[in-house]
C-alpha atoms as a PDB file:
ATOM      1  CA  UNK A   1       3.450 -21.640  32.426  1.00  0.00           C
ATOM      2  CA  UNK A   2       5.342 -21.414  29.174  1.00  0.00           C
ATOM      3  CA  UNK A   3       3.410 -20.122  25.959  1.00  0.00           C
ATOM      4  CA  UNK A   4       4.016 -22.815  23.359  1.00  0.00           C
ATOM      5  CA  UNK A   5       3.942 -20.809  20.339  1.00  0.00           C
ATOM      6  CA  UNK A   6       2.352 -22.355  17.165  1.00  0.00           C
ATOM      7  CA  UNK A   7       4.915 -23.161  14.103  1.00  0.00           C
ATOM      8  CA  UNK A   8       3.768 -23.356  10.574  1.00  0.00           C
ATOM      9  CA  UNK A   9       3.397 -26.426   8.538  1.00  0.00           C
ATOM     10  CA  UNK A  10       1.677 -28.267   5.273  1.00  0.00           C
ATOM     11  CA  UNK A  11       0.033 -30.028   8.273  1.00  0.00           C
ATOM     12  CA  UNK A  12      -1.384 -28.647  11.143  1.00  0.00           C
ATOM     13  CA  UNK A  13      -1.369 -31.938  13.318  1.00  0.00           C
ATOM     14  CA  UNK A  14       2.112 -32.357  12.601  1.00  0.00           C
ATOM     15  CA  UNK A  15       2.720 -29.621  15.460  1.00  0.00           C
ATOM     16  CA  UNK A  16       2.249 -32.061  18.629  1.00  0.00           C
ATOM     17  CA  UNK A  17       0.834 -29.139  20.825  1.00  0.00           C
ATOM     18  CA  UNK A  18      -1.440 -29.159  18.521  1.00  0.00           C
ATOM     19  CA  UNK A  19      -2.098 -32.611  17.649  1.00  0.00           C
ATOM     20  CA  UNK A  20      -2.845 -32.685  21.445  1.00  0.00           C
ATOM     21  CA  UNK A  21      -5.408 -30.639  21.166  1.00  0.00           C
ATOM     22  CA  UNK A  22      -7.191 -32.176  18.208  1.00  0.00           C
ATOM     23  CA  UNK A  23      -6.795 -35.432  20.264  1.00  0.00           C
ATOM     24  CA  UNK A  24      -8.658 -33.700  23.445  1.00  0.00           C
ATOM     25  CA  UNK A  25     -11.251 -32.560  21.281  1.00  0.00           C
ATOM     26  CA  UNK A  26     -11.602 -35.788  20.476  1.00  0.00           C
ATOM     27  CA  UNK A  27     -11.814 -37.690  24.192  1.00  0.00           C
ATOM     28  CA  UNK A  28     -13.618 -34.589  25.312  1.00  0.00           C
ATOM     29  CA  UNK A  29     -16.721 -35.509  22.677  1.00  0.00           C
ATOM     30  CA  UNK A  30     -17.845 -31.621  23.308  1.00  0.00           C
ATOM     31  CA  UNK A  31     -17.589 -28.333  22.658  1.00  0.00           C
ATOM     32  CA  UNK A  32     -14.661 -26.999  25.300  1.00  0.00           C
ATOM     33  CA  UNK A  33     -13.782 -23.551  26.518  1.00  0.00           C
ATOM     34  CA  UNK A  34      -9.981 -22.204  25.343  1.00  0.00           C
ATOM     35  CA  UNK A  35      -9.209 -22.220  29.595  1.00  0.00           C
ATOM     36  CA  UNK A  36     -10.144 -25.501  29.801  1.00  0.00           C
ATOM     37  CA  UNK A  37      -8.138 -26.307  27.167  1.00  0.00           C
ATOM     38  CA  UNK A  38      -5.398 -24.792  28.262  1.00  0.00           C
ATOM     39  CA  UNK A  39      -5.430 -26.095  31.860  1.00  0.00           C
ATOM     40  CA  UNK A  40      -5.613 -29.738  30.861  1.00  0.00           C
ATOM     41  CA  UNK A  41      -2.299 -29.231  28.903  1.00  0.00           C
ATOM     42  CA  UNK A  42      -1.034 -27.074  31.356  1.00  0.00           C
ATOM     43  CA  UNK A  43      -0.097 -24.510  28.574  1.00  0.00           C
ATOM     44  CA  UNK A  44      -0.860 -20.717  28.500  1.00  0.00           C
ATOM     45  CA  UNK A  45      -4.417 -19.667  27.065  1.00  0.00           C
ATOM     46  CA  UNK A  46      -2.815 -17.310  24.378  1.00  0.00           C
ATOM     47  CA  UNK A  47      -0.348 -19.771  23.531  1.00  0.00           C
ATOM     48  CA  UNK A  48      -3.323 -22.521  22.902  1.00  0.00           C
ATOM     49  CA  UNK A  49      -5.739 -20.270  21.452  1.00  0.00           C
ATOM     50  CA  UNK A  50      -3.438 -19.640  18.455  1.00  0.00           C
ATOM     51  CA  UNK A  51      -2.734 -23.575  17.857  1.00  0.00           C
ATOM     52  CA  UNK A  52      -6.794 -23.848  17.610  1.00  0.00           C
ATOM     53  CA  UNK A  53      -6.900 -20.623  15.336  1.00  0.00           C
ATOM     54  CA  UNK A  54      -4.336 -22.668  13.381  1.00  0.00           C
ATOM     55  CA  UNK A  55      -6.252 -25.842  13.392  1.00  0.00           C
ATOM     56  CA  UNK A  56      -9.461 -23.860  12.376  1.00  0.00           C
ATOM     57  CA  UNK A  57      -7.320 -22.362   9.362  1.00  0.00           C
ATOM     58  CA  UNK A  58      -7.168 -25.837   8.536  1.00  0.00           C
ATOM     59  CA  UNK A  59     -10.456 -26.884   8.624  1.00  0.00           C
ATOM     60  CA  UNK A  60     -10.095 -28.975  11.357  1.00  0.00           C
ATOM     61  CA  UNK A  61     -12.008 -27.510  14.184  1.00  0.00           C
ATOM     62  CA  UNK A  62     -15.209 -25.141  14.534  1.00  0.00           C
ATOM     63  CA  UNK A  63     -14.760 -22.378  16.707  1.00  0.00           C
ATOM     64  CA  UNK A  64     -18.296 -20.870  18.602  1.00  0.00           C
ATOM     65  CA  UNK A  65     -18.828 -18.044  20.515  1.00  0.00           C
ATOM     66  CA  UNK A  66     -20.642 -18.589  23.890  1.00  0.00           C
ATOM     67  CA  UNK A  67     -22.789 -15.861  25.154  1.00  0.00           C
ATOM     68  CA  UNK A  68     -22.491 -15.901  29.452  1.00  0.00           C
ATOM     69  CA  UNK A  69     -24.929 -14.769  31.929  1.00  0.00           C
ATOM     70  CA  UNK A  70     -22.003 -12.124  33.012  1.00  0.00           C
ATOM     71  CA  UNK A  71     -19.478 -10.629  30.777  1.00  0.00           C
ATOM     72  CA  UNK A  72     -17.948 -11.358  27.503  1.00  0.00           C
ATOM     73  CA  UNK A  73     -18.488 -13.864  25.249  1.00  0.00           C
ATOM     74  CA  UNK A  74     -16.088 -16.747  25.722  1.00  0.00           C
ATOM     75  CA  UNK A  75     -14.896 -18.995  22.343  1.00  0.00           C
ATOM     76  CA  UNK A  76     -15.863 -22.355  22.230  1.00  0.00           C
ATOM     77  CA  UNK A  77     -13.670 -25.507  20.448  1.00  0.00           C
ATOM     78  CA  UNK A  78     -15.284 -28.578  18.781  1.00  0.00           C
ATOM     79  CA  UNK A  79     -13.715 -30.801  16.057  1.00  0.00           C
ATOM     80  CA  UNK A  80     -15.328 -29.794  12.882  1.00  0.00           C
ATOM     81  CA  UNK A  81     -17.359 -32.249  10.875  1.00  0.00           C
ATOM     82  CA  UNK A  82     -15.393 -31.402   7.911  1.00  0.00           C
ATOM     83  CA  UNK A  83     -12.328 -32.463   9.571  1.00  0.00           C
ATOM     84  CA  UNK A  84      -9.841 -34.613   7.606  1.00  0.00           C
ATOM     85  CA  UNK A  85      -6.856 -34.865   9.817  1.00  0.00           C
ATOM     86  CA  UNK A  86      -3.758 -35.628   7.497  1.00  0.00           C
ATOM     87  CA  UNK A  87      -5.937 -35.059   4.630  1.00  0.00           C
ATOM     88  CA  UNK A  88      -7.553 -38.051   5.219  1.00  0.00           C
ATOM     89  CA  UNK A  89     -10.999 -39.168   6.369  1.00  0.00           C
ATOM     90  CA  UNK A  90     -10.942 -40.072  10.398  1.00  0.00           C
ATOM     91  CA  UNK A  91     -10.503 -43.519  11.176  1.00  0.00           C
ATOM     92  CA  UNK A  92     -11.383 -44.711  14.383  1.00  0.00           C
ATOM     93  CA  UNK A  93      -9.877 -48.416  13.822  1.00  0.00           C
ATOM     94  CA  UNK A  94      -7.462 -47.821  16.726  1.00  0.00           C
ATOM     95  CA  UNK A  95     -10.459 -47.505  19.360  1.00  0.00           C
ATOM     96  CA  UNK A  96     -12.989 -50.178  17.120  1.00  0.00           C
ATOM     97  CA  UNK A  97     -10.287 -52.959  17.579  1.00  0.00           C
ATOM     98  CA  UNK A  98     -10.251 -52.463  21.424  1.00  0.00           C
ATOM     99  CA  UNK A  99     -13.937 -52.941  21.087  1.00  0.00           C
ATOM    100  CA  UNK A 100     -14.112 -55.627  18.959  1.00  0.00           C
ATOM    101  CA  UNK A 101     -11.861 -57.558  21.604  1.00  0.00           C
ATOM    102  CA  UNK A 102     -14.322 -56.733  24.548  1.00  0.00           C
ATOM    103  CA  UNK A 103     -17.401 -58.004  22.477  1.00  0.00           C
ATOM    104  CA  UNK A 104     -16.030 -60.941  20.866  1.00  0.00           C
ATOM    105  CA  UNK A 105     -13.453 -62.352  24.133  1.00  0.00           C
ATOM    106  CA  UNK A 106     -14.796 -65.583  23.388  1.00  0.00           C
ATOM    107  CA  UNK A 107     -15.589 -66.301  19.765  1.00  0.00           C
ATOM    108  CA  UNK A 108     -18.690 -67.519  20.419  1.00  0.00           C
ATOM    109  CA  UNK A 109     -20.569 -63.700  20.272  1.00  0.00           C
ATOM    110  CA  UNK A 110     -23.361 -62.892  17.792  1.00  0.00           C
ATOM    111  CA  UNK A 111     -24.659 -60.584  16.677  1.00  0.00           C
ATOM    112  CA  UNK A 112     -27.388 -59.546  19.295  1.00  0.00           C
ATOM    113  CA  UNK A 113     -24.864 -59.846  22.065  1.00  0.00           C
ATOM    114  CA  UNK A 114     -21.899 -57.339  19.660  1.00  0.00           C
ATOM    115  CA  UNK A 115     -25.401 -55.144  19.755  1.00  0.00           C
ATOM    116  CA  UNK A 116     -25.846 -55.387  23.322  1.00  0.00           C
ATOM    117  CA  UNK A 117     -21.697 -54.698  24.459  1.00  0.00           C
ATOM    118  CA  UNK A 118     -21.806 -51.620  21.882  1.00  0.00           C
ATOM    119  CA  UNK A 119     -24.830 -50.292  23.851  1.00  0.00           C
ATOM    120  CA  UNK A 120     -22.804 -50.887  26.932  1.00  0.00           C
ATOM    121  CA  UNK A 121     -20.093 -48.326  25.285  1.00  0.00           C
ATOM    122  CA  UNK A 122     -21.959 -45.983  23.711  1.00  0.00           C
ATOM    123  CA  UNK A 123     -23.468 -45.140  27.237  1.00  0.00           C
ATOM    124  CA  UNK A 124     -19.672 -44.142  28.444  1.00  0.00           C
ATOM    125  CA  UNK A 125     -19.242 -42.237  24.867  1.00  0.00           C
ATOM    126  CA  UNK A 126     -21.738 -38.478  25.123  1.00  0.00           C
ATOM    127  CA  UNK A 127     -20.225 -35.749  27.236  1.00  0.00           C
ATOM    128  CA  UNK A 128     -23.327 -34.267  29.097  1.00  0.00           C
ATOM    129  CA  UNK A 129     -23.719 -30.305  28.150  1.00  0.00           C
ATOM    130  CA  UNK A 130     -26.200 -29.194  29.899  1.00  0.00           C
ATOM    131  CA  UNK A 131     -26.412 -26.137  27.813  1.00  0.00           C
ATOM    132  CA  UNK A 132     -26.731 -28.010  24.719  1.00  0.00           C
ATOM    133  CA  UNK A 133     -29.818 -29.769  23.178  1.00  0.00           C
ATOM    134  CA  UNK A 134     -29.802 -33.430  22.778  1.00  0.00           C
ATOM    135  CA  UNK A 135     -29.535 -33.411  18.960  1.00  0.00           C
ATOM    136  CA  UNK A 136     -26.673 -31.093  18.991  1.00  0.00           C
ATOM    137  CA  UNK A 137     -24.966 -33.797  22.201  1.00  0.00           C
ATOM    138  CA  UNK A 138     -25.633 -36.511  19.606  1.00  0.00           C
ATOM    139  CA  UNK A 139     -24.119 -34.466  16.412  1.00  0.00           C
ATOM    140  CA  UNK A 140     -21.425 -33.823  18.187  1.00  0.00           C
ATOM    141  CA  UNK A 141     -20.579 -37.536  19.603  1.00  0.00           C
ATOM    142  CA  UNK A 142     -21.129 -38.575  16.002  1.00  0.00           C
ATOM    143  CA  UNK A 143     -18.956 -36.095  14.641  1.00  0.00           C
ATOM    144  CA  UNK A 144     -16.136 -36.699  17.231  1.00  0.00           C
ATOM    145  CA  UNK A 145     -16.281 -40.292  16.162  1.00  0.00           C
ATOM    146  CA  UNK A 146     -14.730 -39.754  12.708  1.00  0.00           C
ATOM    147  CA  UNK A 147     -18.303 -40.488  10.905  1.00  0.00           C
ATOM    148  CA  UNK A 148     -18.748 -36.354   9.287  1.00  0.00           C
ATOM    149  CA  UNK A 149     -22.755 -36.299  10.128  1.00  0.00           C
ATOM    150  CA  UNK A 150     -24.819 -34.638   7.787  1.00  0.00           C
ATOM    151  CA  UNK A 151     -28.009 -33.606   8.753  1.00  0.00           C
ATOM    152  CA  UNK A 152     -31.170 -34.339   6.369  1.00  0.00           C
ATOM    153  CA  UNK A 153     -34.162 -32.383   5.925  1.00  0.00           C
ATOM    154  CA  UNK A 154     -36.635 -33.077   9.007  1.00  0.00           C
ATOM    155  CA  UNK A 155     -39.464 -35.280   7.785  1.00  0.00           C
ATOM    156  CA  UNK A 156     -42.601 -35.973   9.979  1.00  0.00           C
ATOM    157  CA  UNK A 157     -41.585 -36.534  13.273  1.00  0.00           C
ATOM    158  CA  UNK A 158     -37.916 -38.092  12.005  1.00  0.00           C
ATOM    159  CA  UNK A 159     -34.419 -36.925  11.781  1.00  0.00           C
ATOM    160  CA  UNK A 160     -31.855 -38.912   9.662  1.00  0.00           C
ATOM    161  CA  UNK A 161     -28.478 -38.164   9.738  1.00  0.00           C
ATOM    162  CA  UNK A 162     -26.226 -39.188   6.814  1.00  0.00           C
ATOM    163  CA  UNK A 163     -22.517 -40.600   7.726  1.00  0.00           C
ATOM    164  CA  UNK A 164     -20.263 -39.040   4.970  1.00  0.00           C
ATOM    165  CA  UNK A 165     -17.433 -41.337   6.613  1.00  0.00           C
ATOM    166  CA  UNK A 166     -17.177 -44.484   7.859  1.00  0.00           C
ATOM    167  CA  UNK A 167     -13.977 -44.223  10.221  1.00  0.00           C
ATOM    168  CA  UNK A 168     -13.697 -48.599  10.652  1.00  0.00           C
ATOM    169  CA  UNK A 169     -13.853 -49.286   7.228  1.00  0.00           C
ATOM    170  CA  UNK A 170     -10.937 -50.988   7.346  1.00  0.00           C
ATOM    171  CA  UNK A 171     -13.041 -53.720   9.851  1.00  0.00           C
ATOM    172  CA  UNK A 172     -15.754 -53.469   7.917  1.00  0.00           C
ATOM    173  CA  UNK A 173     -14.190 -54.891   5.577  1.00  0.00           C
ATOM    174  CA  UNK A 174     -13.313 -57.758   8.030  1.00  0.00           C
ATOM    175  CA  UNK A 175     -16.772 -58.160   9.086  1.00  0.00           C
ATOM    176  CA  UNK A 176     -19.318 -56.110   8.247  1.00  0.00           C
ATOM    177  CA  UNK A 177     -22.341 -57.715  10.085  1.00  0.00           C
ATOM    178  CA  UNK A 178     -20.532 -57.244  13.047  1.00  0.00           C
ATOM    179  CA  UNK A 179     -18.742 -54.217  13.097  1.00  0.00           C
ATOM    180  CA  UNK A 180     -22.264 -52.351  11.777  1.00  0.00           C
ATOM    181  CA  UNK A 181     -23.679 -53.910  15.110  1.00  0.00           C
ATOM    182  CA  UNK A 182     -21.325 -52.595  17.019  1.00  0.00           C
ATOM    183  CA  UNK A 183     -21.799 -49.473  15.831  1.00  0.00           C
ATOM    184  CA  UNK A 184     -25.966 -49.714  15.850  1.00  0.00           C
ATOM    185  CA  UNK A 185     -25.510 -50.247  19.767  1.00  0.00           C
ATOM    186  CA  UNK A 186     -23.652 -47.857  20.655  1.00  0.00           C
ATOM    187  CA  UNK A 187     -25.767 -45.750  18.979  1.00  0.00           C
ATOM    188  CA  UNK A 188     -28.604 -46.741  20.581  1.00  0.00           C
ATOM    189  CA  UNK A 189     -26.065 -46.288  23.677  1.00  0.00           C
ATOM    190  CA  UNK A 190     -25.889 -42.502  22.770  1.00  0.00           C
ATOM    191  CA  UNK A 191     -28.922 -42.221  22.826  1.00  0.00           C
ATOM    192  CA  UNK A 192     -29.651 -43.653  26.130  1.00  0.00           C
ATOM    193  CA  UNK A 193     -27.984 -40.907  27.594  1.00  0.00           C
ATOM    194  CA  UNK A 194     -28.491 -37.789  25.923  1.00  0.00           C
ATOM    195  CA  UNK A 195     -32.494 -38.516  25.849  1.00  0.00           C
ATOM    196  CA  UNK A 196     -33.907 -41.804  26.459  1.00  0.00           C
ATOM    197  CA  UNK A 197     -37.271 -40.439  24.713  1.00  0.00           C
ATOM    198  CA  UNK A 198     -35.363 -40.436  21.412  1.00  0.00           C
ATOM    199  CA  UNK A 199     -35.215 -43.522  20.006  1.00  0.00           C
ATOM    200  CA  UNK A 200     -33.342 -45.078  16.760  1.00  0.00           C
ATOM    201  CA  UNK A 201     -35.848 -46.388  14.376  1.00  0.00           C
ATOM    202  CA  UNK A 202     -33.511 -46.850  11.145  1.00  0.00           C
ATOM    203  CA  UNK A 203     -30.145 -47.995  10.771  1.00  0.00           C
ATOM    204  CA  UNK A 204     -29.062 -48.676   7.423  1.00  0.00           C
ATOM    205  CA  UNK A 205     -25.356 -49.462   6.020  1.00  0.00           C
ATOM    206  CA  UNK A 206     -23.349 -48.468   3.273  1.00  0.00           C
ATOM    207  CA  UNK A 207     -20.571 -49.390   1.040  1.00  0.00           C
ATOM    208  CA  UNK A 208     -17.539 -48.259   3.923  1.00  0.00           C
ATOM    209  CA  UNK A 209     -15.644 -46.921   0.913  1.00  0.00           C
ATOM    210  CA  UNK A 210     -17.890 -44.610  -0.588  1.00  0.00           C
ATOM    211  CA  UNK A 211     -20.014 -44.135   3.228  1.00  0.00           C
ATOM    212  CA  UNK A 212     -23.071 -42.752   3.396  1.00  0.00           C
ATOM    213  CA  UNK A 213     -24.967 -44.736   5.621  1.00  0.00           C
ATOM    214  CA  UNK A 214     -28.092 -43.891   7.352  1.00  0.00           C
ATOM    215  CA  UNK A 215     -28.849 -43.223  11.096  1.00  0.00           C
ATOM    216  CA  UNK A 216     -33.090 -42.197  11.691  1.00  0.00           C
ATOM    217  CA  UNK A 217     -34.298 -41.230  14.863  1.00  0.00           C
ATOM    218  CA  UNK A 218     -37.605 -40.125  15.921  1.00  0.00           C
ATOM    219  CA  UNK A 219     -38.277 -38.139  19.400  1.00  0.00           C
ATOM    220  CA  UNK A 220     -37.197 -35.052  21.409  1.00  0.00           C
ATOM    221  CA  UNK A 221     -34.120 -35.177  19.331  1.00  0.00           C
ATOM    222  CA  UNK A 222     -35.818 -34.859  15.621  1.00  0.00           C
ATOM    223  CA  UNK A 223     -38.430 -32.361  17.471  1.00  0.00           C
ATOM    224  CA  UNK A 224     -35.125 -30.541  18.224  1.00  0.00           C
ATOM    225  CA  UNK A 225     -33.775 -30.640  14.595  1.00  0.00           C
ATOM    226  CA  UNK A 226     -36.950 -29.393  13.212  1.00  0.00           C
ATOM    227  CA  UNK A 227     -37.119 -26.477  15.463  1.00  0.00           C
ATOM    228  CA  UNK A 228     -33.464 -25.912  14.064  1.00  0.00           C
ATOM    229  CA  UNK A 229     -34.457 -26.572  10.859  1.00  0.00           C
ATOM    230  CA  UNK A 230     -37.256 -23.781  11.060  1.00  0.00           C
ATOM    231  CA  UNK A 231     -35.295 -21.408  12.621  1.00  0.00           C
ATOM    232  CA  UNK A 232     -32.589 -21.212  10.325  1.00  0.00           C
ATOM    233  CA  UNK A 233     -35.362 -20.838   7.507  1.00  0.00           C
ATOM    234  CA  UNK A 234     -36.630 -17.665   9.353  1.00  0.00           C
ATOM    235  CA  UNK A 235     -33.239 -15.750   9.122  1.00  0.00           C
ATOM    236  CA  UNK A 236     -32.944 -13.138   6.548  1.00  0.00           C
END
């Protein structure tokens, strides 16, 4: 296999190797190995691992370093939640649309039923890790999505998570009641499959221009965050 060596540019997605990978990333919903990477593009590993270094330059994704049971440390690729690919905020109106179709075939849909068929999704959306923890399997989906999760304080026995973008604004726009219950189900979708014990328990909109809407869950997941949350506290 050919190495595919990285070019430079004002934009690092304007490279297709490497918009390629950013688009993986993005199907993948996970944190993926520089191998595995490198196997599903049938590319070299040296070749790949300096596109991602590129794309990390760029802010676009987060590289982590695995520790294995044998051996070395392996690096680890996951789009970053700061990512704004083109310098612009992710916008997942090319996947919402196909949705949109699927839910409302008819015309006759409501809203309760749009809930129900973004459940429906959202079960096909998380990439099961078993090495991760539910909340970071849901942070992760979230952040994959184009939505830039933020993580608030743990309170109680809650975890919110603030959406600093909403990638179908554009639909929103359209029709909001709608496209936010899309989005509540397959949330609650998510959820069914990274831990059923977690369960959403607020869900509250924002102005799609400015974001910042409001996702609260309460469960193994926020039991998860606060462990985090204490953890991180502890470190000198």
């Amino acid at each position: 296999m050919a190495v595919d060596a990285p070019t430079q540019s004002d934009d690092a997605l304007a490279q297709p190797t490497r918009a390629r990978l950013f688009a993986l990333l993005g199907e993948l919903r996970r944190p993926a190995p520089t191998i595995e990477l490198a196997e599903r593009l049938g590319l070299h590993p040296n070749g790949v691992r300096a596109h991602l270094e590129r794309l990390q330059d760029a802010g676009l994704v987060r590289r982590e370093r695995e520790r294995l049971s044998r051996g070395r440390p392996r690096d680890s690729w996951l789009i970053s939640p700061e990512a704004l690919p083109g310098g612009h905020s992710p916008t997942g109106y090319a996947e919402l649309a196909v949705w949109l179709v699927r839910s409302l075939a008819d015309g006759r849909t409501g809203v309760r039923e749009v809930e129900a068929t973004g459940r429906q999704i959202g079960r096909e959306l998380p990439a099961r890790d078993a090495e991760a923890t539910g909340e970071r399997q849901l942070h992760d989906a979230l952040t994959s999505l184009g939505f830039q999760p933020e993580r608030e304080p743990v309170v109680g026995d809650r975890l919110t998570y603030r959406l600093r973008n909403c990638p179908y604004r554009q639909a929103v726009h359209e029709r909001q009641t709608v496209v936010c219950a899309l989005h509540r189900g397959i949330t609650r979708g998510m959820l069914d499959v990274i831990d059923p014990k977690t369960k959403l328990v607020g869900f509250e909109p924002r102005n799609p221009d400015t974001a910042g809407c409001l996702i609260e869950v309460r469960g193994r997941i926020a039991t998860q965050a606060a462990e985090r949350q204490m953890a991180e506290a502890d470190r000198p």
